[in-house]
PDB file of N, CA and C in Angstrom:
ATOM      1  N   UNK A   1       8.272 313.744 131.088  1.00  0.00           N
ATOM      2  CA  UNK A   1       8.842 314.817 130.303  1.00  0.00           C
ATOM      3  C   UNK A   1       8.423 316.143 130.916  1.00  0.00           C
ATOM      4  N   UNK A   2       9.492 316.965 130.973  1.00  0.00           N
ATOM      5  CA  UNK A   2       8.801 318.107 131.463  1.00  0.00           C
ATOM      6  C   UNK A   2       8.911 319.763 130.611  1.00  0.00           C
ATOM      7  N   UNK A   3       8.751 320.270 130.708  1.00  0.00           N
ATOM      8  CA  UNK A   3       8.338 321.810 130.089  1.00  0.00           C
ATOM      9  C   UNK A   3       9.817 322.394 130.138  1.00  0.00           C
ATOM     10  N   UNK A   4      10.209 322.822 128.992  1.00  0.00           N
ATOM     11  CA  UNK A   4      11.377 323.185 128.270  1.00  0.00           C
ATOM     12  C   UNK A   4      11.192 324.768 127.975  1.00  0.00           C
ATOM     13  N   UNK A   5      12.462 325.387 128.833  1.00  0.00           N
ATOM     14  CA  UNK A   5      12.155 326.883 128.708  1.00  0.00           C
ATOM     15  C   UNK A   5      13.154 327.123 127.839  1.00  0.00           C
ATOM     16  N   UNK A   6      14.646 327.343 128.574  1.00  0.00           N
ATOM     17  CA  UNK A   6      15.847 327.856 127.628  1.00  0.00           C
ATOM     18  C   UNK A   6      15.676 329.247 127.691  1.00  0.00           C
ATOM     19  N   UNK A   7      15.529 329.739 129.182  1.00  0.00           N
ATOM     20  CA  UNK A   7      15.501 331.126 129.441  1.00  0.00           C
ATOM     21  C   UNK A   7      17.089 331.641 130.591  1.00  0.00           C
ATOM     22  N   UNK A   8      17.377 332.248 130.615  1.00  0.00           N
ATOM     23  CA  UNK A   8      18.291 332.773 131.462  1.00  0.00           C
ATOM     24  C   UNK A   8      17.825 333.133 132.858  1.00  0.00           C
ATOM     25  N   UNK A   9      18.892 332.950 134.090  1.00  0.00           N
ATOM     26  CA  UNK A   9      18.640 332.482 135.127  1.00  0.00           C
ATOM     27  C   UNK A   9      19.771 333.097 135.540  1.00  0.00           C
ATOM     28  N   UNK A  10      19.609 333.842 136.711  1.00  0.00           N
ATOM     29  CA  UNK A  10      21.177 334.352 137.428  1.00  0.00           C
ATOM     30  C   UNK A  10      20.827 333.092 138.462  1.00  0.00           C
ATOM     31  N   UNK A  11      22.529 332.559 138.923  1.00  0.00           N
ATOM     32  CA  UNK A  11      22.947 331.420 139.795  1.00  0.00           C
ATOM     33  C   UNK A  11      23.835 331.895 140.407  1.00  0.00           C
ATOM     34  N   UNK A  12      23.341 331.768 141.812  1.00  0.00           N
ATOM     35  CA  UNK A  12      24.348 332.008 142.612  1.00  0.00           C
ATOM     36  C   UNK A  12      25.374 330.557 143.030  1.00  0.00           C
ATOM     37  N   UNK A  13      26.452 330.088 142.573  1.00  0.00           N
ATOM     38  CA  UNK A  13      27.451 329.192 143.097  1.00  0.00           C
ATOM     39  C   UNK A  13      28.102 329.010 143.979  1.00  0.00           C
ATOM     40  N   UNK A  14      28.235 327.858 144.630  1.00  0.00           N
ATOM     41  CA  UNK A  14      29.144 327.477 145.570  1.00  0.00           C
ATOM     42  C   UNK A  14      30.481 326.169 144.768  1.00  0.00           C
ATOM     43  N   UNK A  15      31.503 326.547 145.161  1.00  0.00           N
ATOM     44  CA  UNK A  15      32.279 325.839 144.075  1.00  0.00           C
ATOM     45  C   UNK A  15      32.221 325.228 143.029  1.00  0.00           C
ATOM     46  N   UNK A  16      31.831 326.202 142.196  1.00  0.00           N
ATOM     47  CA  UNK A  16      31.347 325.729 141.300  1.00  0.00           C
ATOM     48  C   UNK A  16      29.754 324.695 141.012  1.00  0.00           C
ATOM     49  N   UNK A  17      29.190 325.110 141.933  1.00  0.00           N
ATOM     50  CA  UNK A  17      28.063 324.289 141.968  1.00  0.00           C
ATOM     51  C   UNK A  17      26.465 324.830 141.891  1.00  0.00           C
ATOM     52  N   UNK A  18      25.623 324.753 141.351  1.00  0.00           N
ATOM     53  CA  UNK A  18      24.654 325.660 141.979  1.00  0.00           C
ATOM     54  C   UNK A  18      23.992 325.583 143.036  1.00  0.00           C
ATOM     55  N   UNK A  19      23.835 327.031 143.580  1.00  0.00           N
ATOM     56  CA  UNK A  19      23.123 326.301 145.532  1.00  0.00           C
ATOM     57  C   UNK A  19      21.766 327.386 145.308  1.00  0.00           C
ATOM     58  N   UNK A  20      21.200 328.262 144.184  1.00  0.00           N
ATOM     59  CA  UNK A  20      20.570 329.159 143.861  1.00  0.00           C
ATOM     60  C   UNK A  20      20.178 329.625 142.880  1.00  0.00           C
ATOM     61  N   UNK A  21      19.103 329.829 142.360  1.00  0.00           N
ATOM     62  CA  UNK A  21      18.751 330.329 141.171  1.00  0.00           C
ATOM     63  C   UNK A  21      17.710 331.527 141.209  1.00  0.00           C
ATOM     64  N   UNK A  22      17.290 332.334 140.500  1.00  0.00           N
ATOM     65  CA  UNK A  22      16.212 333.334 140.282  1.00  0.00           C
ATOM     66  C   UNK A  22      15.377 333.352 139.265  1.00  0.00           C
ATOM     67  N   UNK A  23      14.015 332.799 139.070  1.00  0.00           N
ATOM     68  CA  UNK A  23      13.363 333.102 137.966  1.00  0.00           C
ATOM     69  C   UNK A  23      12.393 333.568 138.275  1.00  0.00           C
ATOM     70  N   UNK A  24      11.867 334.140 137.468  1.00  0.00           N
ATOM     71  CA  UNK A  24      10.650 335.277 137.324  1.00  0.00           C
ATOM     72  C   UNK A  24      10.019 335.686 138.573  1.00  0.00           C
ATOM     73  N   UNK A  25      11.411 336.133 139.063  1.00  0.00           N
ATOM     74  CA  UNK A  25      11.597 337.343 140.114  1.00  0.00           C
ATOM     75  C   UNK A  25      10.928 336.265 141.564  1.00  0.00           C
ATOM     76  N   UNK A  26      11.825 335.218 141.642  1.00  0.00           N
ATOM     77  CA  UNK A  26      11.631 334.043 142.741  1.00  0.00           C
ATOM     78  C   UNK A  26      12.915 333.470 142.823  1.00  0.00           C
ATOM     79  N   UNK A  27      12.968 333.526 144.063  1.00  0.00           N
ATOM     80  CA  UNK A  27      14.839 332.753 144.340  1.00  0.00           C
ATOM     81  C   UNK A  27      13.931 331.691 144.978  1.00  0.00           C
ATOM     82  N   UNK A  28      14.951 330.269 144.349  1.00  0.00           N
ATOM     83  CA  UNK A  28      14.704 328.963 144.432  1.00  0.00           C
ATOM     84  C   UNK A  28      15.952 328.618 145.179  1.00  0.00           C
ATOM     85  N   UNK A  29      16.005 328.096 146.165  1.00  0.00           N
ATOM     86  CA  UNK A  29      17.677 327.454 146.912  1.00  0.00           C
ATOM     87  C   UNK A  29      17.252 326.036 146.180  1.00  0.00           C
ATOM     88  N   UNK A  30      18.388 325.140 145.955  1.00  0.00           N
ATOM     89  CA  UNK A  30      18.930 324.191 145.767  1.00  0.00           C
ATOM     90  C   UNK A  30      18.939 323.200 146.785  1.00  0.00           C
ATOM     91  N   UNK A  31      18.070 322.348 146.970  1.00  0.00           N
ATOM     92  CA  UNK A  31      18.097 321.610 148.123  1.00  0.00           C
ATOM     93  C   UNK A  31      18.996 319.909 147.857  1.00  0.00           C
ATOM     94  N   UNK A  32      19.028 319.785 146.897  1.00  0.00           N
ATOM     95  CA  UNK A  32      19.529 318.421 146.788  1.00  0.00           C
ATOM     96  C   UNK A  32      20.091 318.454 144.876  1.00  0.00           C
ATOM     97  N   UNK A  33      21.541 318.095 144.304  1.00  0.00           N
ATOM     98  CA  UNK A  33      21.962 317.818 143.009  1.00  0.00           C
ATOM     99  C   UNK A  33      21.221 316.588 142.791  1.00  0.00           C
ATOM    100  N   UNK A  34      20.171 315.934 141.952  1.00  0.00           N
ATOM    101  CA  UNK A  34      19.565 315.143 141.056  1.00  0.00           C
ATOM    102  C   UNK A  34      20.956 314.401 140.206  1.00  0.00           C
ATOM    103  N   UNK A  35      21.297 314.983 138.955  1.00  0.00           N
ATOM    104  CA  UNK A  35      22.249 314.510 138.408  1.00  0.00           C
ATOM    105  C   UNK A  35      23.109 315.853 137.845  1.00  0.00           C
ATOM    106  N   UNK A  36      24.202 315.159 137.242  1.00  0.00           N
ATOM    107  CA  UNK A  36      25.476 316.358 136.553  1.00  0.00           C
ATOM    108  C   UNK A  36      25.748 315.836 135.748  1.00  0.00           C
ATOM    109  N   UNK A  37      25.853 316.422 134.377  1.00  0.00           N
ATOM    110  CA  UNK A  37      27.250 315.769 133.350  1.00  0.00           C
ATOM    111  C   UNK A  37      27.310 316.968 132.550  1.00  0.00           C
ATOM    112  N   UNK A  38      28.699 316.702 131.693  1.00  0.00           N
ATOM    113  CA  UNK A  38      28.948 317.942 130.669  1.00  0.00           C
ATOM    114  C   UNK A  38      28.946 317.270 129.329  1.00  0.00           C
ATOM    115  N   UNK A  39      28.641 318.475 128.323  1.00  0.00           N
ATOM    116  CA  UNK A  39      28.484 318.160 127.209  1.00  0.00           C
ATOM    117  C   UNK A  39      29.103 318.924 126.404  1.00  0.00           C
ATOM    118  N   UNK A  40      29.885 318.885 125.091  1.00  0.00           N
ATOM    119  CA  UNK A  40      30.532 319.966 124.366  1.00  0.00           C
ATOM    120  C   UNK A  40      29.474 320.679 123.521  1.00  0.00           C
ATOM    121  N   UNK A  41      29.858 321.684 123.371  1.00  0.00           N
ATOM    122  CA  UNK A  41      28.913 322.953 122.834  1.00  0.00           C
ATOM    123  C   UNK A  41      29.040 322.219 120.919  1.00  0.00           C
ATOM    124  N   UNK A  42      27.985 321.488 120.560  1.00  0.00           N
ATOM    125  CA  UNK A  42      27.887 321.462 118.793  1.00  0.00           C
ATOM    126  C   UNK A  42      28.322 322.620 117.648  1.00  0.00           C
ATOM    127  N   UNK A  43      28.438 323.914 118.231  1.00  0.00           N
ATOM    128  CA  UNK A  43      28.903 324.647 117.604  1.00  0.00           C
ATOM    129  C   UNK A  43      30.493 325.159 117.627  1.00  0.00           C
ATOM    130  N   UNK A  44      31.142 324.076 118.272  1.00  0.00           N
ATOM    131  CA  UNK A  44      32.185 324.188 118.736  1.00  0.00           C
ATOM    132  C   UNK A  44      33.768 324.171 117.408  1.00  0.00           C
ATOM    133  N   UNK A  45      34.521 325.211 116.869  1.00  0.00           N
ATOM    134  CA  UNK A  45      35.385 324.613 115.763  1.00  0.00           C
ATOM    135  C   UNK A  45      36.502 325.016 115.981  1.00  0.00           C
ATOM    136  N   UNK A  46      37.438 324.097 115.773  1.00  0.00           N
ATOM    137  CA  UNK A  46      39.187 324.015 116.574  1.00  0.00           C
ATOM    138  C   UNK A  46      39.552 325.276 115.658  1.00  0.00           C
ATOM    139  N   UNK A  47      39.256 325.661 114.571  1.00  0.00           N
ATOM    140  CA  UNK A  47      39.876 326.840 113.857  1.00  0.00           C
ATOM    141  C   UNK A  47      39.194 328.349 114.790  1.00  0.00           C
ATOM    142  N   UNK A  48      38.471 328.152 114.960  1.00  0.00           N
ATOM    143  CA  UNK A  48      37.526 329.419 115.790  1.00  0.00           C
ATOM    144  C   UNK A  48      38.103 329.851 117.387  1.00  0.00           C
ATOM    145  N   UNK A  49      37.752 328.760 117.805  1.00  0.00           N
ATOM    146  CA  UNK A  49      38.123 328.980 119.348  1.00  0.00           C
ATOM    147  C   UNK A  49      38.993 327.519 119.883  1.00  0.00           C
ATOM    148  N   UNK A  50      40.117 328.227 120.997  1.00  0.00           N
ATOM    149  CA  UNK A  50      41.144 327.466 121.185  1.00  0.00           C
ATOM    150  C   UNK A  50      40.416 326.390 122.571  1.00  0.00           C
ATOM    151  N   UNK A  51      40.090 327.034 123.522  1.00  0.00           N
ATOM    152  CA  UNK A  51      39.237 325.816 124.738  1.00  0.00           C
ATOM    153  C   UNK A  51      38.061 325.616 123.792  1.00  0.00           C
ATOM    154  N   UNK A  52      38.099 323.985 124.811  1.00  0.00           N
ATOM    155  CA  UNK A  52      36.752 323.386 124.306  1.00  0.00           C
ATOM    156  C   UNK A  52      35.956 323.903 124.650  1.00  0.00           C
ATOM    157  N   UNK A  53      34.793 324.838 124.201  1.00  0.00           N
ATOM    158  CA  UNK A  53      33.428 325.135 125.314  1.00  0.00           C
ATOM    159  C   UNK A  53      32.639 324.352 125.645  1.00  0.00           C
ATOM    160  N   UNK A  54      32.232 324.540 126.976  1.00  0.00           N
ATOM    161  CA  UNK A  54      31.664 322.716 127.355  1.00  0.00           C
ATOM    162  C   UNK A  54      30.028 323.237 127.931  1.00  0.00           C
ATOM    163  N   UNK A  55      29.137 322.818 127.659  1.00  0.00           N
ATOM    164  CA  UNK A  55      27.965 323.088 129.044  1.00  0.00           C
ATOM    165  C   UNK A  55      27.625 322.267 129.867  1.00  0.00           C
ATOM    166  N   UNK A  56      27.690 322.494 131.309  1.00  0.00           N
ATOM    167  CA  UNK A  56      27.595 321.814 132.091  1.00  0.00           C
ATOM    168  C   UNK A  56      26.130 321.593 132.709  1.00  0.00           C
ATOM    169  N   UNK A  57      25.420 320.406 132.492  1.00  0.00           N
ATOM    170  CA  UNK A  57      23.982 320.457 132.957  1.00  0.00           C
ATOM    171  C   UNK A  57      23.582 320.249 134.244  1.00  0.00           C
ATOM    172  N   UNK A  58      22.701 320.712 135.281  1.00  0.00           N
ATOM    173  CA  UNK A  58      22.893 320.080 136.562  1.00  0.00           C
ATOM    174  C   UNK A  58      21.462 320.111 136.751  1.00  0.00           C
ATOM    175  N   UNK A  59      20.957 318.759 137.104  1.00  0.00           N
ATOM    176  CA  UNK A  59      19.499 318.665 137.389  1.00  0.00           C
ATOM    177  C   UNK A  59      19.087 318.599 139.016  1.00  0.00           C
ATOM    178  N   UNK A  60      18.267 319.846 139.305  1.00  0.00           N
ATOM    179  CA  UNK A  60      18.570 320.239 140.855  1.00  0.00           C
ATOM    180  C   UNK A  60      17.145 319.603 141.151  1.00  0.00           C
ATOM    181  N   UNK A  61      17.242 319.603 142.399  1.00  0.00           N
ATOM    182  CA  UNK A  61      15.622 319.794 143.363  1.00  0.00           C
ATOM    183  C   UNK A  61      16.006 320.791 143.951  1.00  0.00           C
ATOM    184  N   UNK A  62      15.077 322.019 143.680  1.00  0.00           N
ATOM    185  CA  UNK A  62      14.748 322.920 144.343  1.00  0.00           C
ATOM    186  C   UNK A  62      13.747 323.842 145.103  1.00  0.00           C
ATOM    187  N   UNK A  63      13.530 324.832 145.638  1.00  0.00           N
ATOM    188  CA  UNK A  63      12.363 325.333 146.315  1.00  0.00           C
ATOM    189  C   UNK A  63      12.096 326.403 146.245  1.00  0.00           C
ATOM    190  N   UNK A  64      11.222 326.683 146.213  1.00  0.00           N
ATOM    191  CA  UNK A  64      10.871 328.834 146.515  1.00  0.00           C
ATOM    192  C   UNK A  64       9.319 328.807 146.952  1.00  0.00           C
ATOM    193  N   UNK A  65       9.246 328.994 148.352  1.00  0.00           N
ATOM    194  CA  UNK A  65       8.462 329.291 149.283  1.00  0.00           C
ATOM    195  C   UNK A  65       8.019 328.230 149.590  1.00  0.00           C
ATOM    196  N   UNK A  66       8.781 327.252 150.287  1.00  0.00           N
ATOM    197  CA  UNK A  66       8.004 326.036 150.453  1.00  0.00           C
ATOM    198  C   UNK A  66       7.908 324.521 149.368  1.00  0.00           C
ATOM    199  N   UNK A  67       7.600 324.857 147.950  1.00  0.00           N
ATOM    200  CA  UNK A  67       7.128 324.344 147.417  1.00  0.00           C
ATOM    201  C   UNK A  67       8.634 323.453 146.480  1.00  0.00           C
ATOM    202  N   UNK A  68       8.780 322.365 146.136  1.00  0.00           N
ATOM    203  CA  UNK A  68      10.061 321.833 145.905  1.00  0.00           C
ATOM    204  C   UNK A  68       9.592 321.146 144.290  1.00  0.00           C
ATOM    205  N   UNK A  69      10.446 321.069 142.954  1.00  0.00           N
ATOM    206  CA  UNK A  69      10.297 321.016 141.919  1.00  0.00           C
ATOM    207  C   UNK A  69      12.044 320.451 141.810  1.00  0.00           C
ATOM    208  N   UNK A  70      11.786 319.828 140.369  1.00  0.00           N
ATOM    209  CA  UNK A  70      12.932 319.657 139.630  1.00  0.00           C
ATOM    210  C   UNK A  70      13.322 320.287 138.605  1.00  0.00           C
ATOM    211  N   UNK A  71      14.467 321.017 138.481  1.00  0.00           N
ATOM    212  CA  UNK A  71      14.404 321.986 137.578  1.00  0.00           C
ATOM    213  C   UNK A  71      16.258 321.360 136.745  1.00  0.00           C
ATOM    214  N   UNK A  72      16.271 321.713 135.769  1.00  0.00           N
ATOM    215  CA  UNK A  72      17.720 321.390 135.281  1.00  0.00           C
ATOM    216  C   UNK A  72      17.838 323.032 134.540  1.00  0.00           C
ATOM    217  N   UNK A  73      19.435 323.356 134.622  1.00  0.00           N
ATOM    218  CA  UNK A  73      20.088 324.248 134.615  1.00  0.00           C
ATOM    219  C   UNK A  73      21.168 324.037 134.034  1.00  0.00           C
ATOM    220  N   UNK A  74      21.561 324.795 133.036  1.00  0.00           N
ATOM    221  CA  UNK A  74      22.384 324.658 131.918  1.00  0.00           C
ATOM    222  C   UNK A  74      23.768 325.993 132.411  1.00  0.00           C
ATOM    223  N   UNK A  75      25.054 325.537 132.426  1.00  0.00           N
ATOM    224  CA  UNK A  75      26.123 326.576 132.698  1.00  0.00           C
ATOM    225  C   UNK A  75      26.847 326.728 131.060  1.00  0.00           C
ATOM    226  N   UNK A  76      27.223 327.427 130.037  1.00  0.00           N
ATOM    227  CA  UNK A  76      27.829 327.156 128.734  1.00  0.00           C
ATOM    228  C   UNK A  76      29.217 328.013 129.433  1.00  0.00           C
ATOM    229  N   UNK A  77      30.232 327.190 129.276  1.00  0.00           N
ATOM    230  CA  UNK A  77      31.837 328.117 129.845  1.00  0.00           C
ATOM    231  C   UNK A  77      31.972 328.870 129.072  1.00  0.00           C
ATOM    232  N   UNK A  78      31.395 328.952 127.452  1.00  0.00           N
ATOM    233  CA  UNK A  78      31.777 329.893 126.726  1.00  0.00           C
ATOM    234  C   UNK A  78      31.388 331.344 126.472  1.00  0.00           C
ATOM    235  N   UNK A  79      30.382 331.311 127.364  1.00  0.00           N
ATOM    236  CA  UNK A  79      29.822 332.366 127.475  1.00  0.00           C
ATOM    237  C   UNK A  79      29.758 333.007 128.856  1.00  0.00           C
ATOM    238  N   UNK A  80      29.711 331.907 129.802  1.00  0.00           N
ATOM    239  CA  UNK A  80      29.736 331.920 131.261  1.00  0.00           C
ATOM    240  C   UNK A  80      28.165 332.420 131.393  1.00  0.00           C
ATOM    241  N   UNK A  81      27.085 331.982 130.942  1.00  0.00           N
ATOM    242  CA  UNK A  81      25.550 332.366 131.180  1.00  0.00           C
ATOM    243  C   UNK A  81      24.657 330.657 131.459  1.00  0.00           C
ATOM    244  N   UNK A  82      24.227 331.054 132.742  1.00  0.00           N
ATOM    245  CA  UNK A  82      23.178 329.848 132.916  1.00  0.00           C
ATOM    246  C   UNK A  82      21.857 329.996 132.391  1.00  0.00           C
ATOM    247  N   UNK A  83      21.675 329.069 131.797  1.00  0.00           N
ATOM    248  CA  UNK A  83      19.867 328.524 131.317  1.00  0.00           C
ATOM    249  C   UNK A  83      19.380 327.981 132.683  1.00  0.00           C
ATOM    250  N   UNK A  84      17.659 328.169 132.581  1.00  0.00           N
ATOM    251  CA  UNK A  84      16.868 327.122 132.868  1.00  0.00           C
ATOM    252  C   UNK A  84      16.601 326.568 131.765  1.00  0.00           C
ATOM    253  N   UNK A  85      16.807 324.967 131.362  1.00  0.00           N
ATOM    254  CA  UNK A  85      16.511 324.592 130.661  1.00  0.00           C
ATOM    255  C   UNK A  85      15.153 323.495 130.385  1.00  0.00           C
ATOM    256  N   UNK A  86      14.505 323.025 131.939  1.00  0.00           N
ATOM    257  CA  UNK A  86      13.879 322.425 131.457  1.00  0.00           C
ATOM    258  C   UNK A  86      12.976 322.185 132.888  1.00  0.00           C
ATOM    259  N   UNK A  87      11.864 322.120 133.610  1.00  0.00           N
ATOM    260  CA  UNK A  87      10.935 321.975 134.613  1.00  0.00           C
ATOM    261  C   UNK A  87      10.431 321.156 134.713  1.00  0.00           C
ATOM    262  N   UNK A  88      10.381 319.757 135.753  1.00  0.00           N
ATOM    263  CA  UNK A  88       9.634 318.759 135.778  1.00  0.00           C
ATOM    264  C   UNK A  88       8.280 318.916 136.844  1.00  0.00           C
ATOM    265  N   UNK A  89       7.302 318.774 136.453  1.00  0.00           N
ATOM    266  CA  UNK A  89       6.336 319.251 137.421  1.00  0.00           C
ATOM    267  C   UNK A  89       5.739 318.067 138.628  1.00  0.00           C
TER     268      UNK A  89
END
């Protein structure tokens, strides 16, 4: 189990993918996708909003200065803002 932030993260993308992230003022490249899947947003209601909003989770291996971690990263379409959501040490 690892340490659960749910902080915001600018991502830099490559088709749609993440190849980059920035946290607390450290760019991490993306060295290898772990896993992907999407999930619909629970707050989601057909009377409210017409697309489904979906978040897309992507559990990366990544690096910043050497040092390589697993980090998962949350995209919500409805907002278009990525999370870090969660750090495996």
């Amino acid at each position: 189990m690892g340490h659960v932030y749910g902080v915001p993260v600018a991502v830099t993308e490559h088709e749609g993918r993440p190849v980059r992230f920035v946290w607390e003022h450290r760019v991490y490249n993306v060295r290898h996708i772990v896993d992907h899947w999407v999930t619909l947003r629970a707050d989601w209601s057909p009377e409210v909003q017409e697309h489904l909003p979906q978040r897309a989770h992507w559990r990366v291996e990544a690096g910043s200065s050497g040092a390589l971690g697993v980090y998962e990263l949350q995209h919500d379409s409805a907002t278009d803002r990525w999370l870090l959501a969660r750090v495996w040490d």
